[in-house]
Protein backbone atom coordinates (compact mmCIF):
# COMPACT_ATOMS: atom_id res chain seq x y z
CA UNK A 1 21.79 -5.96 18.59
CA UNK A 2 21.44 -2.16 18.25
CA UNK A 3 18.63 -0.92 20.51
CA UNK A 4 15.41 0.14 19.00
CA UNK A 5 14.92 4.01 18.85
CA UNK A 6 12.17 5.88 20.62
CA UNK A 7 8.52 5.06 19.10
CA UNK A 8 9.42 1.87 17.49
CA UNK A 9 6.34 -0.22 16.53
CA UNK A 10 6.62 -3.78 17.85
CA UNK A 11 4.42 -6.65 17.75
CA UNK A 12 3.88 -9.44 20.32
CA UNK A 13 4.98 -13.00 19.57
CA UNK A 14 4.05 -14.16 22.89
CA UNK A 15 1.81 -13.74 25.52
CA UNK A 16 3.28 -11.98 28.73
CA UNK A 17 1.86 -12.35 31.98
CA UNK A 18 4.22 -9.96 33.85
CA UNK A 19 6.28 -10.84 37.12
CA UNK A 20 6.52 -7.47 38.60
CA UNK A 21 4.18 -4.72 38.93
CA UNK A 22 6.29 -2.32 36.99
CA UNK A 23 6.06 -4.96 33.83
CA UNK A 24 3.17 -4.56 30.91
CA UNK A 25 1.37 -7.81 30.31
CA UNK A 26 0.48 -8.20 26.38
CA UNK A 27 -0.95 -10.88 24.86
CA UNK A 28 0.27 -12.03 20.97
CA UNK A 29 -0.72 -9.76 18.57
CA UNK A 30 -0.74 -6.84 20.53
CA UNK A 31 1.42 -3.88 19.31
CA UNK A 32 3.22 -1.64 21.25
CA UNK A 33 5.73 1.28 21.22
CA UNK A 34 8.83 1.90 22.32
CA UNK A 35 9.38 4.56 25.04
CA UNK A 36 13.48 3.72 25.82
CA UNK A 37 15.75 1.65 26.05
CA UNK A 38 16.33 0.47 30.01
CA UNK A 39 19.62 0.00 31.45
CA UNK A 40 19.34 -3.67 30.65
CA UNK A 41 19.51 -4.41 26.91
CA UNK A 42 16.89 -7.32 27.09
CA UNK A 43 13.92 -4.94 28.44
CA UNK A 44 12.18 -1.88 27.36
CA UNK A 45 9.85 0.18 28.38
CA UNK A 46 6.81 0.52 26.37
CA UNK A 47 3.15 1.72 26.31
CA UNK A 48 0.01 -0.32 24.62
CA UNK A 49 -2.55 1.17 22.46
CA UNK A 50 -4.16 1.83 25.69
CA UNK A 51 -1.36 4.36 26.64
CA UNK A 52 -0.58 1.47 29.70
CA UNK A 53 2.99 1.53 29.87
CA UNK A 54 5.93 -0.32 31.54
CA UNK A 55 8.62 -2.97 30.67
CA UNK A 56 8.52 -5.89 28.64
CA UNK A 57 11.21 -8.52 27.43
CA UNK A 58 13.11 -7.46 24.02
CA UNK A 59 12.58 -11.47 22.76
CA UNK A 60 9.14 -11.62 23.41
CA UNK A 61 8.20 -8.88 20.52
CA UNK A 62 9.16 -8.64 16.40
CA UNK A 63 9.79 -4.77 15.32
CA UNK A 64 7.42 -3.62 12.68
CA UNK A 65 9.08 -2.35 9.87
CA UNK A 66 7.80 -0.98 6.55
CA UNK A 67 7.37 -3.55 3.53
CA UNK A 68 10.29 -2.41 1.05
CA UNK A 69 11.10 -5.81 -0.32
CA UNK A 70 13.70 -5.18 -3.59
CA UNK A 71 11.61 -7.37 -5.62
CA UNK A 72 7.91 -7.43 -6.84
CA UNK A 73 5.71 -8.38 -4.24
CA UNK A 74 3.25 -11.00 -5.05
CA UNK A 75 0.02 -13.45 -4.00
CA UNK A 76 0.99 -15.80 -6.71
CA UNK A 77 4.50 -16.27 -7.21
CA UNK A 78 4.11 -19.29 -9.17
CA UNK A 79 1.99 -17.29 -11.97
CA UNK A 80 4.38 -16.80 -15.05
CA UNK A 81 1.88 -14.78 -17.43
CA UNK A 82 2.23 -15.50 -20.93
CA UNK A 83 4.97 -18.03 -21.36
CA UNK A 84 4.88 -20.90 -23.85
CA UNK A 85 4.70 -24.45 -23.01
CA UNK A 86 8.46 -24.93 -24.12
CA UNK A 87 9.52 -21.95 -21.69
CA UNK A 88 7.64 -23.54 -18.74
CA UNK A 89 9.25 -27.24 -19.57
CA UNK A 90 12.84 -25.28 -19.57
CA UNK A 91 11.81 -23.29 -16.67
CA UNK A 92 11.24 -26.59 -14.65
CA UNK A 93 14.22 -28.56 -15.90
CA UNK A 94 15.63 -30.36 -14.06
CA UNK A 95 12.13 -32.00 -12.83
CA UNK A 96 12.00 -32.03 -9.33
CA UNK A 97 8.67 -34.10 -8.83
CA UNK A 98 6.13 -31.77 -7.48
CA UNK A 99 7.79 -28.46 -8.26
CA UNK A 100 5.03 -26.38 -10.42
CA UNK A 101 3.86 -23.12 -12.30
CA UNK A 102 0.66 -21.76 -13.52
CA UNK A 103 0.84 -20.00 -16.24
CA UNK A 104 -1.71 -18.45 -19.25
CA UNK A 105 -2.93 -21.05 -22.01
CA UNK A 106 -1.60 -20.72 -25.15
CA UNK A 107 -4.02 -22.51 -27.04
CA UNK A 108 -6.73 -21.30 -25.78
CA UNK A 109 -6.91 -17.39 -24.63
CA UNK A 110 -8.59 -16.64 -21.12
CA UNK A 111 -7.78 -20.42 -19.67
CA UNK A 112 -4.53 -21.47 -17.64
CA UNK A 113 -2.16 -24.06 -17.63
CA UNK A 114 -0.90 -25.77 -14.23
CA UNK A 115 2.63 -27.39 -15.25
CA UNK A 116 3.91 -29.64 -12.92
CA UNK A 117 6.99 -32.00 -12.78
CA UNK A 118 6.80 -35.73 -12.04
CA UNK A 119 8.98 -38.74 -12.34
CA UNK A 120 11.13 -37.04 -15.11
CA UNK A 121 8.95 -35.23 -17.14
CA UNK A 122 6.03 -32.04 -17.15
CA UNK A 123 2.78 -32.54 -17.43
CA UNK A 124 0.48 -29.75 -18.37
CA UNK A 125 -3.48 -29.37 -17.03
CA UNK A 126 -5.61 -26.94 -18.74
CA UNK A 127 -7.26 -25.46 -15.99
CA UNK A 128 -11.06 -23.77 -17.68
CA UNK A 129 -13.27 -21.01 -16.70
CA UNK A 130 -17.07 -23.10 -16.27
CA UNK A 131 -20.06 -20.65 -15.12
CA UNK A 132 -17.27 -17.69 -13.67
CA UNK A 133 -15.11 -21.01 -11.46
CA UNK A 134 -12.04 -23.00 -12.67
CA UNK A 135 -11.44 -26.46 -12.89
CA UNK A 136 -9.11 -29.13 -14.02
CA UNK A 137 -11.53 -32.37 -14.09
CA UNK A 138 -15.27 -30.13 -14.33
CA UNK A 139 -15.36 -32.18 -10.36
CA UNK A 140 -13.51 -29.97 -8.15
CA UNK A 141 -14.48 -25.92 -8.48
CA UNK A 142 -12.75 -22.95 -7.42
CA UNK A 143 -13.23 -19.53 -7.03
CA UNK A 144 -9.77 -18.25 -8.16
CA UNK A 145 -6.32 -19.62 -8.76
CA UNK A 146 -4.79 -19.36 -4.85
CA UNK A 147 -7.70 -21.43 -3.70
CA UNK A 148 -7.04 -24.29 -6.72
CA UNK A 149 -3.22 -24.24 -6.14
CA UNK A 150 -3.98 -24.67 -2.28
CA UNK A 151 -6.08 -28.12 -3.24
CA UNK A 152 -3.61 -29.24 -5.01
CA UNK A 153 -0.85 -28.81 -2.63
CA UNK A 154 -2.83 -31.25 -0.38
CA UNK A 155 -4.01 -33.92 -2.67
CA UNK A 156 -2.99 -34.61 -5.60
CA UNK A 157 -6.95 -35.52 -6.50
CA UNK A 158 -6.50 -37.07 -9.69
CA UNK A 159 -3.31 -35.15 -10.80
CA UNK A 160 0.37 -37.22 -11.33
CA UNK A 161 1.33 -35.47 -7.84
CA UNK A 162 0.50 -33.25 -5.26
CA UNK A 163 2.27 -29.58 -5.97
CA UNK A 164 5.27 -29.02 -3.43
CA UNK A 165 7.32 -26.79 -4.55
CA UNK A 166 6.18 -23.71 -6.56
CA UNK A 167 8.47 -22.39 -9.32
CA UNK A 168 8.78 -18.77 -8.34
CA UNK A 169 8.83 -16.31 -11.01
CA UNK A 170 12.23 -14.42 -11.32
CA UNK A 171 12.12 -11.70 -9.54
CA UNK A 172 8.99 -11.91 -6.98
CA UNK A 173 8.88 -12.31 -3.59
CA UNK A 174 5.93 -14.38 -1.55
CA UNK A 175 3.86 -11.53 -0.32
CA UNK A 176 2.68 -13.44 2.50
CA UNK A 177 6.25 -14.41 3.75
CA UNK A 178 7.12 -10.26 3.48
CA UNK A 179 4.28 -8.98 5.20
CA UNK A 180 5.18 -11.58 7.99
CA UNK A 181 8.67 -10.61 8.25
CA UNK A 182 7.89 -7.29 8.71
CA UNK A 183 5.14 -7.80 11.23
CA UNK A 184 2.02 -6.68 9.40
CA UNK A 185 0.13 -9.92 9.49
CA UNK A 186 -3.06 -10.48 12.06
CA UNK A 187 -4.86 -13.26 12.98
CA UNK A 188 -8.01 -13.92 11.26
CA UNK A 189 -9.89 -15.44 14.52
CA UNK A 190 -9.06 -11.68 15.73
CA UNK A 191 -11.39 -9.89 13.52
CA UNK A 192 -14.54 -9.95 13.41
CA UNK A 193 -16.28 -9.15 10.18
CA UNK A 194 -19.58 -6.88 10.40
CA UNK A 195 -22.07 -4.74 8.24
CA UNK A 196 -21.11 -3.41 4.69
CA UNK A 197 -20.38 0.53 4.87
CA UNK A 198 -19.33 0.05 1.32
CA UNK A 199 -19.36 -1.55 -2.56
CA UNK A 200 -16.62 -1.60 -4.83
CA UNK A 201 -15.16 -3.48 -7.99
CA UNK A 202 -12.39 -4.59 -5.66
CA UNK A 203 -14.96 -6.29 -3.16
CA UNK A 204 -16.66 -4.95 0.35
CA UNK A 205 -15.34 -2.55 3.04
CA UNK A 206 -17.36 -3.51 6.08
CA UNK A 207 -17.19 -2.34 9.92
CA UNK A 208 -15.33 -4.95 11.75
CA UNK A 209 -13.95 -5.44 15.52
CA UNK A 210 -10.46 -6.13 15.68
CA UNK A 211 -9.33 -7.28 19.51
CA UNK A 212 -12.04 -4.98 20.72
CA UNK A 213 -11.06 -1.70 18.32
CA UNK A 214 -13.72 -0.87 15.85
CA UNK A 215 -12.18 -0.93 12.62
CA UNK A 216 -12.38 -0.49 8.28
CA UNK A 217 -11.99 -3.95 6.38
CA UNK A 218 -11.03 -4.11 2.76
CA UNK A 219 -12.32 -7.79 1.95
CA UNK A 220 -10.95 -8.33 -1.84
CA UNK A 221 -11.62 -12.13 -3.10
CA UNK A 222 -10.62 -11.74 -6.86
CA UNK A 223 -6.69 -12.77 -7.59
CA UNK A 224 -5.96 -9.46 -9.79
CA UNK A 225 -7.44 -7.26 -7.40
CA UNK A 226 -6.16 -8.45 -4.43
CA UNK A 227 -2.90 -8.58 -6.33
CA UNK A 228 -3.28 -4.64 -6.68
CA UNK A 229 -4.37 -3.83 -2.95
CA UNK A 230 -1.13 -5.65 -1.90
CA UNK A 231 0.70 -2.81 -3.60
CA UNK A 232 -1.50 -0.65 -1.77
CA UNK A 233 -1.05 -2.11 1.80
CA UNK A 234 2.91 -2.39 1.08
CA UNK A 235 3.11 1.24 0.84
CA UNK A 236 0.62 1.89 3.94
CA UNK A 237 3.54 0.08 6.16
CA UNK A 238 5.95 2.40 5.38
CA UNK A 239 3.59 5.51 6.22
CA UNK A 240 2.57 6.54 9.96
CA UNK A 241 1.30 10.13 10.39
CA UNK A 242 -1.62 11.50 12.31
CA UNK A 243 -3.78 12.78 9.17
CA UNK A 244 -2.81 9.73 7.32
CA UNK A 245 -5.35 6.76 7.26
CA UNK A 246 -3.45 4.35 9.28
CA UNK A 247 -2.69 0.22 8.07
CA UNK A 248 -3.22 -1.90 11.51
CA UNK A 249 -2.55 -5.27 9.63
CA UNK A 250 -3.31 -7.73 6.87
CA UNK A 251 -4.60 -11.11 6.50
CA UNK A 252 -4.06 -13.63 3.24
CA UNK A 253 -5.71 -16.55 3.35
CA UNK A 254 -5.11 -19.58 1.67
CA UNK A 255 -8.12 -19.73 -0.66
CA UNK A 256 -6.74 -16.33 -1.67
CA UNK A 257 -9.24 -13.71 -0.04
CA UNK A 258 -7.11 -10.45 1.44
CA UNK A 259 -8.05 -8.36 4.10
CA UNK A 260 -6.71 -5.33 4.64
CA UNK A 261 -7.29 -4.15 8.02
CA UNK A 262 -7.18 -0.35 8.69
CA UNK A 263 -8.34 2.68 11.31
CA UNK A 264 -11.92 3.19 11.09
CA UNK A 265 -12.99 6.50 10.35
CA UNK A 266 -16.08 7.97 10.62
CA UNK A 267 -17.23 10.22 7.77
CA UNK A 268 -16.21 11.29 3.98
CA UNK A 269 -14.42 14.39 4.43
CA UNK A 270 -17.40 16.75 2.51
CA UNK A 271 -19.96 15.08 4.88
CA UNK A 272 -20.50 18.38 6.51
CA UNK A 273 -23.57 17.47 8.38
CA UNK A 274 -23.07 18.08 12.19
CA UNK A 275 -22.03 21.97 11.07
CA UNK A 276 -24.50 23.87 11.47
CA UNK A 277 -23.83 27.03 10.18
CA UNK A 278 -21.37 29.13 8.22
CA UNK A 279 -19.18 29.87 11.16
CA UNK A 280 -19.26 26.11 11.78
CA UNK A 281 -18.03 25.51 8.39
CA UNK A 282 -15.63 27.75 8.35
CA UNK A 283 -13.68 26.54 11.40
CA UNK A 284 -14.02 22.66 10.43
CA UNK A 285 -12.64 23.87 6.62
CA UNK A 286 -9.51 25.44 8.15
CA UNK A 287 -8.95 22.51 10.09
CA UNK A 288 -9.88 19.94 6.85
CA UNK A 289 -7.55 21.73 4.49
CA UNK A 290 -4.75 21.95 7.02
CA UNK A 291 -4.81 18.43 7.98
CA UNK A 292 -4.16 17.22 4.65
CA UNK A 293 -1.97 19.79 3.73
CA UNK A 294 0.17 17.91 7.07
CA UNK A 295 -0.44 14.45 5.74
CA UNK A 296 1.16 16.01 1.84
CA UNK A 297 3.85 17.40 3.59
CA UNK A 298 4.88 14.09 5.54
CA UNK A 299 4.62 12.33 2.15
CA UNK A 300 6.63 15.24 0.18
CA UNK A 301 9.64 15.11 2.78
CA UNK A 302 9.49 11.17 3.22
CA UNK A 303 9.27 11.17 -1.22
CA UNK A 304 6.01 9.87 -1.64
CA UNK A 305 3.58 10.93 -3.88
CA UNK A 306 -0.01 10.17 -3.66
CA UNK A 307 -1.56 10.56 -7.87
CA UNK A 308 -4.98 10.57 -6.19
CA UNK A 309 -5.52 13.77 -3.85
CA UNK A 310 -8.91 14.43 -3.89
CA UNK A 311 -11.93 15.05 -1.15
CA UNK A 312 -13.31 11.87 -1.85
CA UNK A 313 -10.28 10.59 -0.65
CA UNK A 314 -10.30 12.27 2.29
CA UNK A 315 -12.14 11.02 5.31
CA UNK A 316 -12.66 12.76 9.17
CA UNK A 317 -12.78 10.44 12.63
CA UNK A 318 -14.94 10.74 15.15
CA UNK A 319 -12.61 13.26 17.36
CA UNK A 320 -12.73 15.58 13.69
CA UNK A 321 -9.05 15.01 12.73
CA UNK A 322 -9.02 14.65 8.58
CA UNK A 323 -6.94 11.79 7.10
CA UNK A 324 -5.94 11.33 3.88
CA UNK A 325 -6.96 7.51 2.55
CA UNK A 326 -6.68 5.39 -0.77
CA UNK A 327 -2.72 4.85 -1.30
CA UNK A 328 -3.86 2.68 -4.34
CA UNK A 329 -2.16 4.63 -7.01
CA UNK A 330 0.77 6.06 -4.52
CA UNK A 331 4.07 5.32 -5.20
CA UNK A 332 8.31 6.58 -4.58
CA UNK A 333 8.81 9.71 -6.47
CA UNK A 334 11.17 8.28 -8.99
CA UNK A 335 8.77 5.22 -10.24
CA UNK A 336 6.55 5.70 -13.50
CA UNK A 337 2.74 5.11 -13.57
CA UNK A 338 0.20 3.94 -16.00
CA UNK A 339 -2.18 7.41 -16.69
CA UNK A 340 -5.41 5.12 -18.10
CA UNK A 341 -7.06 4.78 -14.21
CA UNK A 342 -5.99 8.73 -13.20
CA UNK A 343 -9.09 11.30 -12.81
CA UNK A 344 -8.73 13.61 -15.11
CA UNK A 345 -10.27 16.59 -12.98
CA UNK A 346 -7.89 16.26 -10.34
CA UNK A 347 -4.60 15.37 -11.93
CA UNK A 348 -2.33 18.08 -13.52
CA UNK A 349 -1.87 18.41 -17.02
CA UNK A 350 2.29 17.24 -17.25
CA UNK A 351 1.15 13.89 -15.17
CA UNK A 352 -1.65 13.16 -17.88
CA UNK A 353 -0.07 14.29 -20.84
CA UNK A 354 3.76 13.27 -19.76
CA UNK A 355 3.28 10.93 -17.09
CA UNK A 356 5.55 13.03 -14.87
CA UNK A 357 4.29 12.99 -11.44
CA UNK A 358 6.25 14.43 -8.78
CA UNK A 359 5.12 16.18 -5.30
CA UNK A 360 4.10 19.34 -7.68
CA UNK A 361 1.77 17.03 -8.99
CA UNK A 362 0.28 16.26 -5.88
CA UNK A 363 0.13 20.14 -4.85
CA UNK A 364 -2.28 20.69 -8.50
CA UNK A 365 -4.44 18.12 -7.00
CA UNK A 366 -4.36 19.74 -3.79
CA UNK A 367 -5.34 23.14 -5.39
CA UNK A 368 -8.70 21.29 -6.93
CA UNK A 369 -9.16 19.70 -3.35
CA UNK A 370 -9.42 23.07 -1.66
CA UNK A 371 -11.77 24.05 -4.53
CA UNK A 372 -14.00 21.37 -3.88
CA UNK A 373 -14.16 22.10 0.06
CA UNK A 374 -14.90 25.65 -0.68
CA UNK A 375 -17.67 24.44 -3.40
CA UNK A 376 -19.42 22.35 -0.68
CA UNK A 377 -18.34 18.85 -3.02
CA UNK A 378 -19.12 19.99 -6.28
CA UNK A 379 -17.70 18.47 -8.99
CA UNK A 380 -14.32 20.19 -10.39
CA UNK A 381 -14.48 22.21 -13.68
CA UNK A 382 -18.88 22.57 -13.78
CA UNK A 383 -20.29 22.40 -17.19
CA UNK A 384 -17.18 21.44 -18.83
CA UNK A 385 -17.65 18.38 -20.71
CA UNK A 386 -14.43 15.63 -19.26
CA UNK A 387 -12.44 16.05 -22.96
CA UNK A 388 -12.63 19.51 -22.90
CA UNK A 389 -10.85 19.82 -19.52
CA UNK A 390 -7.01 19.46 -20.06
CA UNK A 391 -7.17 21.41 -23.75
CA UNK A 392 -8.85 24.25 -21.82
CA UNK A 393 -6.76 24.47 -18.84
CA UNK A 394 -3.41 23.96 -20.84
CA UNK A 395 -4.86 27.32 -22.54
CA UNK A 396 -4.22 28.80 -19.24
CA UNK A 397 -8.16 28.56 -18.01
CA UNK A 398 -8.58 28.68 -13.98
CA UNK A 399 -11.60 27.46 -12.05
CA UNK A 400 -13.39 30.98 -10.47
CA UNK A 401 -13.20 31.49 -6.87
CA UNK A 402 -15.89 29.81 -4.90
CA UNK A 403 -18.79 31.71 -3.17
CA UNK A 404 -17.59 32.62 0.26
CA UNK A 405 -13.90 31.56 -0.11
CA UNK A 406 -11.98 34.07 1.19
CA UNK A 407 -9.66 35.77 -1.56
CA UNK A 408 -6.20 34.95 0.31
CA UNK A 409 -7.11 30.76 0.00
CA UNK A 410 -8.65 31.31 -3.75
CA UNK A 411 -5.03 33.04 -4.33
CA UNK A 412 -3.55 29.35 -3.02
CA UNK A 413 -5.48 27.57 -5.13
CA UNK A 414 -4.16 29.38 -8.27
CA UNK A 415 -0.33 29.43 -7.07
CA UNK A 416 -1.39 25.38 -7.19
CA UNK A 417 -2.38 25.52 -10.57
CA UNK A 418 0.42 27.05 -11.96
CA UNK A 419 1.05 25.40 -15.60
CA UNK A 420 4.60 25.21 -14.45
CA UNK A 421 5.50 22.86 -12.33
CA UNK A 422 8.61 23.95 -10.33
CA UNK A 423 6.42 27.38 -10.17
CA UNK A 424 4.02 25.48 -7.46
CA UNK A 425 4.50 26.03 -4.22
CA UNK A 426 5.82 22.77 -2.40
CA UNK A 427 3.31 21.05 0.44
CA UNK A 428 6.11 22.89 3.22
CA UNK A 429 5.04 26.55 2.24
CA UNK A 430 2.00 25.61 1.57
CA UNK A 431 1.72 24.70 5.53
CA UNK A 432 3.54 27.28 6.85
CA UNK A 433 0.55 29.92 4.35
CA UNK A 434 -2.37 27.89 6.00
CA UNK A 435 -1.35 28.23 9.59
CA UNK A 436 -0.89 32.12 8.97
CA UNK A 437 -4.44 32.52 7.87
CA UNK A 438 -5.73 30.02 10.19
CA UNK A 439 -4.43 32.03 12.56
CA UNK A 440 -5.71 35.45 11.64
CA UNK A 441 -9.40 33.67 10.67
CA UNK A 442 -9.06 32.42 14.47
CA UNK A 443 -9.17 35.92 15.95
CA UNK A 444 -11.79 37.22 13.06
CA UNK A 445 -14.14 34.29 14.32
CA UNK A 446 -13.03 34.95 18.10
CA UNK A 447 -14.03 38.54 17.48
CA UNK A 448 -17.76 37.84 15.96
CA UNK A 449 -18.28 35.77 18.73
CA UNK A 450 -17.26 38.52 21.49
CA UNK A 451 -19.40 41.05 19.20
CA UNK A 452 -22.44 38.62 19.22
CA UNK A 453 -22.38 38.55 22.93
């Protein structure tokens, strides 16, 4: 096998104990990165999330790789969407007893059907919604379809069989199986679930304590939803940078609740609190806007691009570092996207009226991010009703410079919301601009401090 490169991710299949002193014990679960490569093939050396490091057996770990499976990745393989009931009968033909498919009811809009082979023939079950549950007999209730299809796989409970073997739609791939493969699923007896630091449509995020790490859950219960976040959490395994909100692992569980288990940061990025006065504000803004600029320029050069750069969706830890968060509408460069969920203050006028999104894109949004910052969280485009907006700024209208933004950054802002696209600076220049005048604000802030001395 060719040796893993320097600061490969691994993750612990077994428990180590260690036989020598210059060996690091893990326990299963544990990840851990590559330092090199020893002279022996089977060992490396490697450090813990503790920064412990020494050498551990090459079987005894799984590399972590990104989630890029070629087909769609989903919860609920078995779900066919609107199909017909002769489509499902030819879709199961041969019958194989036990082999099965949900799919939507035909007859009547907002149920499903659960098809299912036995002894030669398909039978179909109208599975109903009864007081927001679903059922097959009004006996047995369930909160969504994972947790009915689980029942059924273990007892047949009144159906012709128990379901064995699920008819996958063309084209998916088990989500569960490909977050395994890859090394991205946690125990759930690891984590322990605590208070709510947030509400959304989705579900909760709560605190929670992962192997003794304080960290952010995503607890999403509903099938659509959590059907979405997996999207979401397959594109946070392929993404590790410092000002990036980093995946640690997810869980799926059979009655179909997913957790998605990430770094726990502290504060909202415009949660400007602990400053306490304009000098404050204007060293923690230099390093805000530069951090993300870092985290747009790792996606630009690894051709991501986010759709959703905004301040809300930027969050600070406890040691200050910013990190951009919410890869819910991120995607590869080349793929299309769907502009009805995009906020319209923050998304550039080709993306909503084209649908062409691209890293320039991104850098618009980044313009109206720095404008925000400067604006201490105000809301983009003031006293401009929302359908207004795009007609306006397609008419070549610009947001006015912010009280005490310096002219050089309200210049930035305006090379970002350049009507052309390919006119934008890209997220490269735009780092290499910010660590100029972060550099000569340093010394101007270095100098009032030696003057008020």
């Amino acid at each position: 096998n060719t040796p893993w490169p320097q600061g490969t991710e691994c993750v612990a299949r077994y428990n180590f104990k260690g036989t020598s002193e210059q060996d690091l014990p893990f326990n299963k679960g544990d990840v851990l990165t590559i330092i090199v490569v020893t002279k022996d093939p089977n060992w490396y050396k490697a450090k813990n999330a503790a920064g412990r490091e020494g050498t551990i057996p090459a079987n005894y770990v799984q590399k972590r790789e990104g989630v890029k499976s070629g087909g769609k990745l989903s919860l609920m393989p078995w779900f066919h969407g609107k199909i017909t009931r002769d489509q499902a009968e030819r879709l199961l033909y041969p019958p194989q007893t036990g082999e099965f498919l949900v799919r939507e009811s035909t007859n009547f809009p907002g149920d499903y059907t659960l098809c299912v082979s036995c002894d030669g023939k398909v039978e179909h079950y109208r599975i109903i919604y009864h007081d927001g549950k679903l059922t097959i007999d009004d006996e047995e209730y369930f909160e969504n379809l994972m947790q009915l299809v689980e029942h059924y796989t273990k007892d047949a409970d009144g159906l012709c069989t128990r379901l064995i073997k699920p008819k996958l739609e063309e084209g998916t791939v088990a989500a569960q199986d490909e977050f395994s493969r890859s090394g991205w699923v946690i125990n759930r007896k690891d984590l322990k679930l605590q208070q709510v630091i947030g509400k959304g449509e989705f579900g909760d995020v709560k605190v929670g304590d992962y192997r003794g790490t304080k960290v952010a859950v995503k607890c999403i219960k509903n099938d659509a939803t959590a059907q979405a976040f997996i999207a979401e959490a397959s594109v946070m395994t392929q993404l590790r940078h410092n000002n990036l909100v980093q995946l640690l692992g997810v869980i799926v569980e059979e009655n179909g609740s997913l957790y998605i288990v990430t770094e726990y940061m502290a504060k909202v990025g415009l949660s400007l609190s602990d400053t306490v006065n304009m000098k404050c504000f204007k060293v923690f803004f230099l390093y805000l806007y530069r951090d993300v600029c870092e985290a747009m320029a790792y996606l630009e050069a690894n051709n991501f691009v986010h759709r959703d750069l905004a301040a809300r969706n930027v969050l600070v830890s406890d040691d200050n570092i910013a990190k951009v968060s919410d890869f819910g509408l991120t995607k590869e460069a080349s793929s299309t996207q769907d502009t009805a969920k995009l906020p319209v203050k923050w998304t550039s006028p080709e993306a909503l009226r084209e649908k062409k999104f691209s890293t320039k894109s991104d850098v618009w949004s980044y313009g109206i991010l720095l404008w925000e910052i400067y604006s201490f969280g105000r809301v983009p485009y003031p006293r401009i009703p929302l359908k207004d907006v795009v007609p306006r700024v397609e008419s070549g209208y610009k947001m006015d410079c912010p009280d005490g933004c310096p002219e050089v950054v309200y210049n930035i802002m305006k090379q970002c919301w350049n009507l052309d696209p390919a006119s934008r600076p890209s997220f490269q220049m735009l780092k290499e601009w910010l660590q100029h005048i972060s550099q000569g604000m340093g010394k101007k802030i270095e100098r009032s401090d030696k003057s008020e001395k």
